[in-house]
Protein backbone atom coordinates (compact mmCIF):
# COMPACT_ATOMS: atom_id res chain seq x y z
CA UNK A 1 10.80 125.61 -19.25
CA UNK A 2 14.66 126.27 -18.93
CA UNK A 3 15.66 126.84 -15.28
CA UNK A 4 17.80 129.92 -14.26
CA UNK A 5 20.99 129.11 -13.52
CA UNK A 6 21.87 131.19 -9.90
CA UNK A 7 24.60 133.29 -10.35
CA UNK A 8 27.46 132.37 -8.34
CA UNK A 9 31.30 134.21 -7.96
CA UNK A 10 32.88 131.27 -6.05
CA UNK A 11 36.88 131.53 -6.68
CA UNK A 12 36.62 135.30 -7.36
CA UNK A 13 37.94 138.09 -4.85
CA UNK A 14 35.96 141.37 -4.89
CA UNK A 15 38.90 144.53 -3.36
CA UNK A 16 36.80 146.91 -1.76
CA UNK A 17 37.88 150.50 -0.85
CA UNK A 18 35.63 152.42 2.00
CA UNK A 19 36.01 156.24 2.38
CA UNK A 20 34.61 155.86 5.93
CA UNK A 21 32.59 158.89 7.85
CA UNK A 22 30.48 159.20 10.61
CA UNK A 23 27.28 159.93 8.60
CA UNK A 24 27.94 157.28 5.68
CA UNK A 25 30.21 155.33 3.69
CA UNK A 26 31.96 155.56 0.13
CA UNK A 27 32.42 152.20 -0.84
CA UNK A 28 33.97 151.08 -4.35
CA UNK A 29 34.50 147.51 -5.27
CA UNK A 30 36.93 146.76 -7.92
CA UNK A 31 37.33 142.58 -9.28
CA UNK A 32 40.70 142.50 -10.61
CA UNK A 33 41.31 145.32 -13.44
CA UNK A 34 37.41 145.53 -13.86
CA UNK A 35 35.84 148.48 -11.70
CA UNK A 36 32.70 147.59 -9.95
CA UNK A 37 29.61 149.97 -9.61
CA UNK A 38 29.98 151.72 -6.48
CA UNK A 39 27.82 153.27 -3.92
CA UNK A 40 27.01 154.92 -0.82
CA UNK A 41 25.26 153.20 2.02
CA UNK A 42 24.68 153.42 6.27
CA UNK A 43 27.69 153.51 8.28
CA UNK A 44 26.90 149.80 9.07
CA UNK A 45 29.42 146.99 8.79
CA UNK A 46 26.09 144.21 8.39
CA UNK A 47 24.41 146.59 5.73
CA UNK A 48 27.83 146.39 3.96
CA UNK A 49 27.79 142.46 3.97
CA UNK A 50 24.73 142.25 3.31
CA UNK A 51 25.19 143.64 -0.07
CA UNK A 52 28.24 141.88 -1.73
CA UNK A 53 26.10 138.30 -0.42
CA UNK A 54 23.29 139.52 -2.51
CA UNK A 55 25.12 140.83 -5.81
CA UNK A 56 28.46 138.20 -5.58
CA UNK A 57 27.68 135.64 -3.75
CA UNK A 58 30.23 133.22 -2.72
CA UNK A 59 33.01 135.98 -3.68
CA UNK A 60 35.90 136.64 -1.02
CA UNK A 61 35.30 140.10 0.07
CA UNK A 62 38.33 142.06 1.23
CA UNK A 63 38.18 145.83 2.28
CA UNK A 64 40.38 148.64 3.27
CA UNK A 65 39.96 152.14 4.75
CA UNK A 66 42.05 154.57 6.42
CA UNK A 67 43.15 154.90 9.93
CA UNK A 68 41.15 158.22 11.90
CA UNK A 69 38.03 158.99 14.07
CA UNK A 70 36.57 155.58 13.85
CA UNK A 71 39.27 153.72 15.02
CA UNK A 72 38.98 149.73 14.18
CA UNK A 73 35.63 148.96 15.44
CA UNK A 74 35.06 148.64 11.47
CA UNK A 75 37.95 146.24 10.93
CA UNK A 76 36.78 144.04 13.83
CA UNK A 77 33.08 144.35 12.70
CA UNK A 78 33.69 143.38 9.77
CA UNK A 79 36.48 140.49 10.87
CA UNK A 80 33.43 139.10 12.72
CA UNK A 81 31.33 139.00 9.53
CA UNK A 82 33.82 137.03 8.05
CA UNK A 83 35.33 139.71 5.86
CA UNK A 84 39.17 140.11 5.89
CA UNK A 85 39.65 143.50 6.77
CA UNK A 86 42.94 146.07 6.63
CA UNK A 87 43.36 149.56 8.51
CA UNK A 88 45.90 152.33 6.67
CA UNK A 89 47.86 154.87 7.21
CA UNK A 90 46.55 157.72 4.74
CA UNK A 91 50.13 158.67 4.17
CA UNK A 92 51.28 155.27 3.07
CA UNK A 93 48.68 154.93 -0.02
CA UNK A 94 50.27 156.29 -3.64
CA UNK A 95 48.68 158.96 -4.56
CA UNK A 96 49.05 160.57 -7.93
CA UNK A 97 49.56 164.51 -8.15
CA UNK A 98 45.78 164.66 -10.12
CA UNK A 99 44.14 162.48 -7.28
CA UNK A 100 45.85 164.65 -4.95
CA UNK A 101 44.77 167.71 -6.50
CA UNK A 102 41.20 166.40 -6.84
CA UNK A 103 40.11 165.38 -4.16
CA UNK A 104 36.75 163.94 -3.08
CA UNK A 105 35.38 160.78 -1.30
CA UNK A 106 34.71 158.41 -4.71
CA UNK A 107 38.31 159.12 -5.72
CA UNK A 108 39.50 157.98 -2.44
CA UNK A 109 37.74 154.97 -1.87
CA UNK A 110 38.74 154.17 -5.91
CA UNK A 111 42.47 154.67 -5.03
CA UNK A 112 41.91 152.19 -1.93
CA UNK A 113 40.54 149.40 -4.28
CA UNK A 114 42.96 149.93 -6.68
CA UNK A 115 45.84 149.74 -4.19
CA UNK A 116 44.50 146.44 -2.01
CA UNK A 117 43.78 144.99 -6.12
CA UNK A 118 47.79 145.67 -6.88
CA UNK A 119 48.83 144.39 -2.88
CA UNK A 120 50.53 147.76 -2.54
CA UNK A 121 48.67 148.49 0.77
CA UNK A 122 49.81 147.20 4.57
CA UNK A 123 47.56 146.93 7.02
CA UNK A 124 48.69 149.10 10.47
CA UNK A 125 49.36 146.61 13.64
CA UNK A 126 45.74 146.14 15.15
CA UNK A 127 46.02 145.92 19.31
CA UNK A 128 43.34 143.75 21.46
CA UNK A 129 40.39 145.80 22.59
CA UNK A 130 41.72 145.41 26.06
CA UNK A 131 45.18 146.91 25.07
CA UNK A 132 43.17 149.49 22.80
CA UNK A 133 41.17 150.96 25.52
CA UNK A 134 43.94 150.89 28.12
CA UNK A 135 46.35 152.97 25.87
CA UNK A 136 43.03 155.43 25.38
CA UNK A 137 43.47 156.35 29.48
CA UNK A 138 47.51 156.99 28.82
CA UNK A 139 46.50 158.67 25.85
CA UNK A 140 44.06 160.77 27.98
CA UNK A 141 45.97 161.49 30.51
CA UNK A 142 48.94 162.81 28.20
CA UNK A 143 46.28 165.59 26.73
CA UNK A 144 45.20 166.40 30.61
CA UNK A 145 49.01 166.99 31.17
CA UNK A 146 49.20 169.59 27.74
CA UNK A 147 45.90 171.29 29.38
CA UNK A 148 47.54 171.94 32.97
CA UNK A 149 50.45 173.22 30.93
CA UNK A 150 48.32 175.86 28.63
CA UNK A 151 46.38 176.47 32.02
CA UNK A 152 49.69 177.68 33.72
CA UNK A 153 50.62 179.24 30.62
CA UNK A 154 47.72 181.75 30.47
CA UNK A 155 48.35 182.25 34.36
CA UNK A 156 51.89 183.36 33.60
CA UNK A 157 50.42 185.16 30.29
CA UNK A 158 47.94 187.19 33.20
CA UNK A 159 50.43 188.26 35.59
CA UNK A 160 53.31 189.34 32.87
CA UNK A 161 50.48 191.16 31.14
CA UNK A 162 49.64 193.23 34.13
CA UNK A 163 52.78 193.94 34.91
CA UNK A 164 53.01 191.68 38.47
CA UNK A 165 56.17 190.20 38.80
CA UNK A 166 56.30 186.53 40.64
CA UNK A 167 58.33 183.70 40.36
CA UNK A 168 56.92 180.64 38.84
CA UNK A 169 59.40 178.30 38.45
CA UNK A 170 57.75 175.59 40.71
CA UNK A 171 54.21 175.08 40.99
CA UNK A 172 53.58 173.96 44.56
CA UNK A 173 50.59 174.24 46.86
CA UNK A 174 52.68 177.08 48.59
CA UNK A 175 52.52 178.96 45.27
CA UNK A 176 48.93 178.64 44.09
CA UNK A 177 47.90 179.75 47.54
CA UNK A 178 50.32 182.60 46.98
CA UNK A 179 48.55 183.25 43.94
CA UNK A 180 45.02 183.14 45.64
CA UNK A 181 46.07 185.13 48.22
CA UNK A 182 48.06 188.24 45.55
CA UNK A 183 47.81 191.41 46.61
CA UNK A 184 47.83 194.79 44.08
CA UNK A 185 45.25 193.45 42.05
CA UNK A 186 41.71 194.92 40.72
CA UNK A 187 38.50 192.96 41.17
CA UNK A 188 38.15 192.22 37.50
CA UNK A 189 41.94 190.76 37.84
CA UNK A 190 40.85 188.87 41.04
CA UNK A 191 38.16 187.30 39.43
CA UNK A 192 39.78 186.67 35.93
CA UNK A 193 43.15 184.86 38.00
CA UNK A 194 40.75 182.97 40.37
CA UNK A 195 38.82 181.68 37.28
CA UNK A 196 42.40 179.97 36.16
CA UNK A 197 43.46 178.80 39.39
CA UNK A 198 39.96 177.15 39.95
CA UNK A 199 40.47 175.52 36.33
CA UNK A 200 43.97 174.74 37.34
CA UNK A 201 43.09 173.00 40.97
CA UNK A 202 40.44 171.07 38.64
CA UNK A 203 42.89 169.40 36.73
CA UNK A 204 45.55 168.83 39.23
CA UNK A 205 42.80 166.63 40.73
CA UNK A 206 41.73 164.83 37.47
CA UNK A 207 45.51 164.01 36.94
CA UNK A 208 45.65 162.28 40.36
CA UNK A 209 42.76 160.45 39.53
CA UNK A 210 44.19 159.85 36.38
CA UNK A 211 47.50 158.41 38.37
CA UNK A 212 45.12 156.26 40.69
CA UNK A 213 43.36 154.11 37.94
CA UNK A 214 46.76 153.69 36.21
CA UNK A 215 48.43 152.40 39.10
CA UNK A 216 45.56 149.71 39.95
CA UNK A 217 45.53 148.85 36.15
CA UNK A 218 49.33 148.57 35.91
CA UNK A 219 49.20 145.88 38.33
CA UNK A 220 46.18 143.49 36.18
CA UNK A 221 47.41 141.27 34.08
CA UNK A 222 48.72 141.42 30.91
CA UNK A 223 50.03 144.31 32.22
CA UNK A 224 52.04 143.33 35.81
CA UNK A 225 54.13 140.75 34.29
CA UNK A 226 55.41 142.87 31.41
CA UNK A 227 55.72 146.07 33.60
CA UNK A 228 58.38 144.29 36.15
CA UNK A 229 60.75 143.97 33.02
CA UNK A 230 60.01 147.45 31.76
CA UNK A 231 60.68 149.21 35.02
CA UNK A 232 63.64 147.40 36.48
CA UNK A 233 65.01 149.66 33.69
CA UNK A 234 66.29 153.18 35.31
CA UNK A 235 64.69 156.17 34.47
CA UNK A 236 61.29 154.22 33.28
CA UNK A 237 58.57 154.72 35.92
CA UNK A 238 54.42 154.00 36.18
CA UNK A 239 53.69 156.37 33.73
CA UNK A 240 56.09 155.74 30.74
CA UNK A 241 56.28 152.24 31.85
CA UNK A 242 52.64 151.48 30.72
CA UNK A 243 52.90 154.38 27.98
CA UNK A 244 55.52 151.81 26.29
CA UNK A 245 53.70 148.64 27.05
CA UNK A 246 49.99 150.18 25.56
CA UNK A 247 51.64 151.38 22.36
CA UNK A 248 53.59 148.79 21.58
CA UNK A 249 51.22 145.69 23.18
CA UNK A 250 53.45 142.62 21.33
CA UNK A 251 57.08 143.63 21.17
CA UNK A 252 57.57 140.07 18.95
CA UNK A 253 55.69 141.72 15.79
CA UNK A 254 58.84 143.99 15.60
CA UNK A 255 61.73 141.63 14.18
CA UNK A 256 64.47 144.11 14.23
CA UNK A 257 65.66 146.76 16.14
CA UNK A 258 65.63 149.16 13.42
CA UNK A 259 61.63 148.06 13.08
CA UNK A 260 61.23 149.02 16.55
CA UNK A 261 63.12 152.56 16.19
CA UNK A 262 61.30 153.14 13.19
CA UNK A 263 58.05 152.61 14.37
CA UNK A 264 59.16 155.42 17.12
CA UNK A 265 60.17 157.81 15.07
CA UNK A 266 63.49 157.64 16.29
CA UNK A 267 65.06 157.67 12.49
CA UNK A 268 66.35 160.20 10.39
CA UNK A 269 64.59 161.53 6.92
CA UNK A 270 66.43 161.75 4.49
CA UNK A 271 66.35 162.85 0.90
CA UNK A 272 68.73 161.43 -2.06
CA UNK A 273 69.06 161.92 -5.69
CA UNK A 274 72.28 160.46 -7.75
CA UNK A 275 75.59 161.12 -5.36
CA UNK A 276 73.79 163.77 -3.14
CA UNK A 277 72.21 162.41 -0.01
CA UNK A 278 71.20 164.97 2.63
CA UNK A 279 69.69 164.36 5.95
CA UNK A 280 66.78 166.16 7.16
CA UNK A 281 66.88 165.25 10.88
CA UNK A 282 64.85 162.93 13.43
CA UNK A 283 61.50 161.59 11.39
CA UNK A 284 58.15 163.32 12.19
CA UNK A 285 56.82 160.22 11.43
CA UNK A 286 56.41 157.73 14.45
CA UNK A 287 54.32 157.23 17.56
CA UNK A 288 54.62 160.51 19.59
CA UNK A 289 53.45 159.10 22.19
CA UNK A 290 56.32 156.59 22.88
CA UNK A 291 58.87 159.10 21.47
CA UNK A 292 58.31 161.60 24.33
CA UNK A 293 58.28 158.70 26.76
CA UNK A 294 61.42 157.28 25.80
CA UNK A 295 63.59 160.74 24.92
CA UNK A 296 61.85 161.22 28.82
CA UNK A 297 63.28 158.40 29.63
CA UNK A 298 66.84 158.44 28.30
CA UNK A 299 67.52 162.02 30.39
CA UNK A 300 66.69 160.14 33.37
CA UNK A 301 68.93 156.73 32.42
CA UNK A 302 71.67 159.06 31.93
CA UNK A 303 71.70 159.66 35.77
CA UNK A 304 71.11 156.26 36.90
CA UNK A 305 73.47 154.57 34.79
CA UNK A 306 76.54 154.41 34.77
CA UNK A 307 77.34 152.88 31.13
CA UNK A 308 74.77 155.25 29.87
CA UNK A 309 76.33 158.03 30.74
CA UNK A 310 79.85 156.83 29.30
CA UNK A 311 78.25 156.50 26.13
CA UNK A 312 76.62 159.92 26.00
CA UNK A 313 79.75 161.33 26.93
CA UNK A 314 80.89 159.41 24.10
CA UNK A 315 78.71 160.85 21.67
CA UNK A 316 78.71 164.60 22.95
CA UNK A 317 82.33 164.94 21.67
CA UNK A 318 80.56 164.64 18.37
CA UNK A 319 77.03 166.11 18.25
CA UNK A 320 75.04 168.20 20.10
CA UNK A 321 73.33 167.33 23.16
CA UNK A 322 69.85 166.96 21.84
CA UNK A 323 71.32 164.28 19.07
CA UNK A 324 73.04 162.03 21.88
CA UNK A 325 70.07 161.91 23.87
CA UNK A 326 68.24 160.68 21.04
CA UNK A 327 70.87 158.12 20.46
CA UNK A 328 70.88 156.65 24.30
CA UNK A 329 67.01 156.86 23.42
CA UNK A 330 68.10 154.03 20.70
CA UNK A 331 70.50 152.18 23.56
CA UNK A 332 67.26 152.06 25.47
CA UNK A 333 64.83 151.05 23.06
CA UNK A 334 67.42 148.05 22.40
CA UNK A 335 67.10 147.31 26.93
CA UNK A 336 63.93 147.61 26.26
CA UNK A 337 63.00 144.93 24.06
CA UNK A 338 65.56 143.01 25.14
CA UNK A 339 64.06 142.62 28.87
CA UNK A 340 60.31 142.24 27.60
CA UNK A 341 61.35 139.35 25.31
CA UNK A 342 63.52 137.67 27.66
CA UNK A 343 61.59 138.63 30.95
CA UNK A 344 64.94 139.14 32.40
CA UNK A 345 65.37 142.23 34.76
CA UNK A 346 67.79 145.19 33.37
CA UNK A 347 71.01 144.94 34.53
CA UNK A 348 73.22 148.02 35.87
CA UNK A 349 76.28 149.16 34.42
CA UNK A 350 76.04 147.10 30.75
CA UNK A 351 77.41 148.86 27.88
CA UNK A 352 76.13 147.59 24.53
């Protein structure tokens, strides 16, 4: 009796495409031009090696899916299994106008296989868990900050609607007892205005707290060392100081200084066709996060610094106000990396 020979894909590399969700996963496998049967299984990074060991066995497995809600516990998951493992930006895969046009989760996770086949797609940076989950409380606290500002927002919205007329130009304890304490009003007002203000006091309190677990945090390591640098810098303080550090995490994977402006978003688009080349402005691609810190930032270097503000004064003469700030925004991107990979403190009064 002739024994069966095992099958056995040893030298082969299987591309697989996931189009990820929180209920299940799209997954399509593709071995060089030939397009593998695909399927739909658990949202379970074991369940997922489980299968390519039992139908290719011995074949190098390596996935993709794109960056969103589930983060890269799935990269690392699946790192862990031994599976080599990329995270994209959906806006960086080619997409043809039919693809776009029809749209739906098989297509997607073909397009991903096809893509990682032809080594058209790069992987996003992937931080340490550590760095990952500190950046989540500066991340948190920046959407506290937009809710105290829509929660003063409404306030003003309330008063201008019922005709009251108060200044509210600063926000002190002075004013919110003010506030509390406004006369002319109904009881439905009363109650609708101390509804706000209670919301309000709430998250002038989370914010502190907020503040307080940064602060111990900024002084742990990896963080202390790399945050004496960062500060000695004018105008960079706790908050933006760790809000560069968490979204960044390794300045050395940038190799240029145009890498590290890009990556901000502080780079113009630009459109060109034959002789014609027009500019469409700053990019709104980037990391918003670090692009508010550091446009933050440069306002405040401009006040501190002496060479800083020469060189904005230099570049108002030709541009507009909110274009110079975003090129001393560059100047300080360039301090920036220049102190974290040296661990030398800035330095006063240096033009460059």
């Amino acid at each position: 009796m002739n024994k069966v020979k095992s099958v056995c894909f040893e030298g082969e590399t299987i591309c697989v495409g996931i189009d990820v969700h929180k209920r299940n996963w799209k997954v399509q496998p593709r071995m060089g031009e030939i397009e593998l049967k695909g399927f739909s299984q658990d949202p379970d990074a074991q369940t997922f090696s489980n299968y390519f060991k039992e139908h290719y066995p011995g074949a190098q497995v390596r996935a993709a899916y794109e960056a969103g809600f589930c983060g890269f516990g799935i990269q690392r998951d699946l790192k862990r299994l031994g599976i080599e493992c990329i995270v994209v930006n959906a806006a960086d895969v080619p997409t043809s106008d039919k693809e776009r046009k029809r749209k739906d989760d098989k297509r997607d996770a073909r397009k991903l296989s096809r893509e990682l086949s032809d080594g058209s797609l790069k992987g996003i940076y992937i931080p340490s868990t550590e760095m990952e989950h500190a950046r989540s409380l500066l991340r948190e606290r920046y959407q506290l900050v937009k809710d105290r500002t829509r929660c003063k927002n409404r306030i003003k919205h309330m008063l201008m609607f019922s005709g009251i007329k108060i200044d509210s130009n600063n926000w002190s304890n002075k004013y919110v007892k003010t506030l509390e304490q406004l006369e002319g009003c109904t009881t439905p007002l009363r109650e609708a205005l101390n509804l706000v203000l209670m919301q309000y006091k709430q998250l002038e309190l989370v914010l502190k707290e907020a503040k307080k677990k940064i602060q111990l945090l900024c002084k742990e390591s990896p963080f202390a060392e790399v945050q004496k640098y960062i500060r000695s810098i004018p105008g960079i303080g706790l908050i933006n100081g760790m809000v560069v550090q968490t979204e960044i995490h390794d300045m050395r994977r940038f190799k240029t200084l145009d890498e590290l402006n890009d990556y901000v978003g502080l780079v113009p688009d630009m459109r060109s066709s034959a002789d014609k080349t027009v500019t469409l402005g700053i990019s709104q691609r980037g990391n918003r996060f670090l692009k508010k810190a550091i446009v933050e930032s440069s306002w405040v270097l401009i006040g501190r610094d002496p060479a800083m503000l020469m060189k904005y004064k230099e570049y108002l003469r030709r541009m507009n106000a909110n274009k110079a700030i975003i090129r001393i925004g560059k100047h300080l991107l360039s301090r920036i990396r220049y102190v974290w990979n040296n661990c030398e403190a800035y330095q006063k009064g240096v033009v460059g």
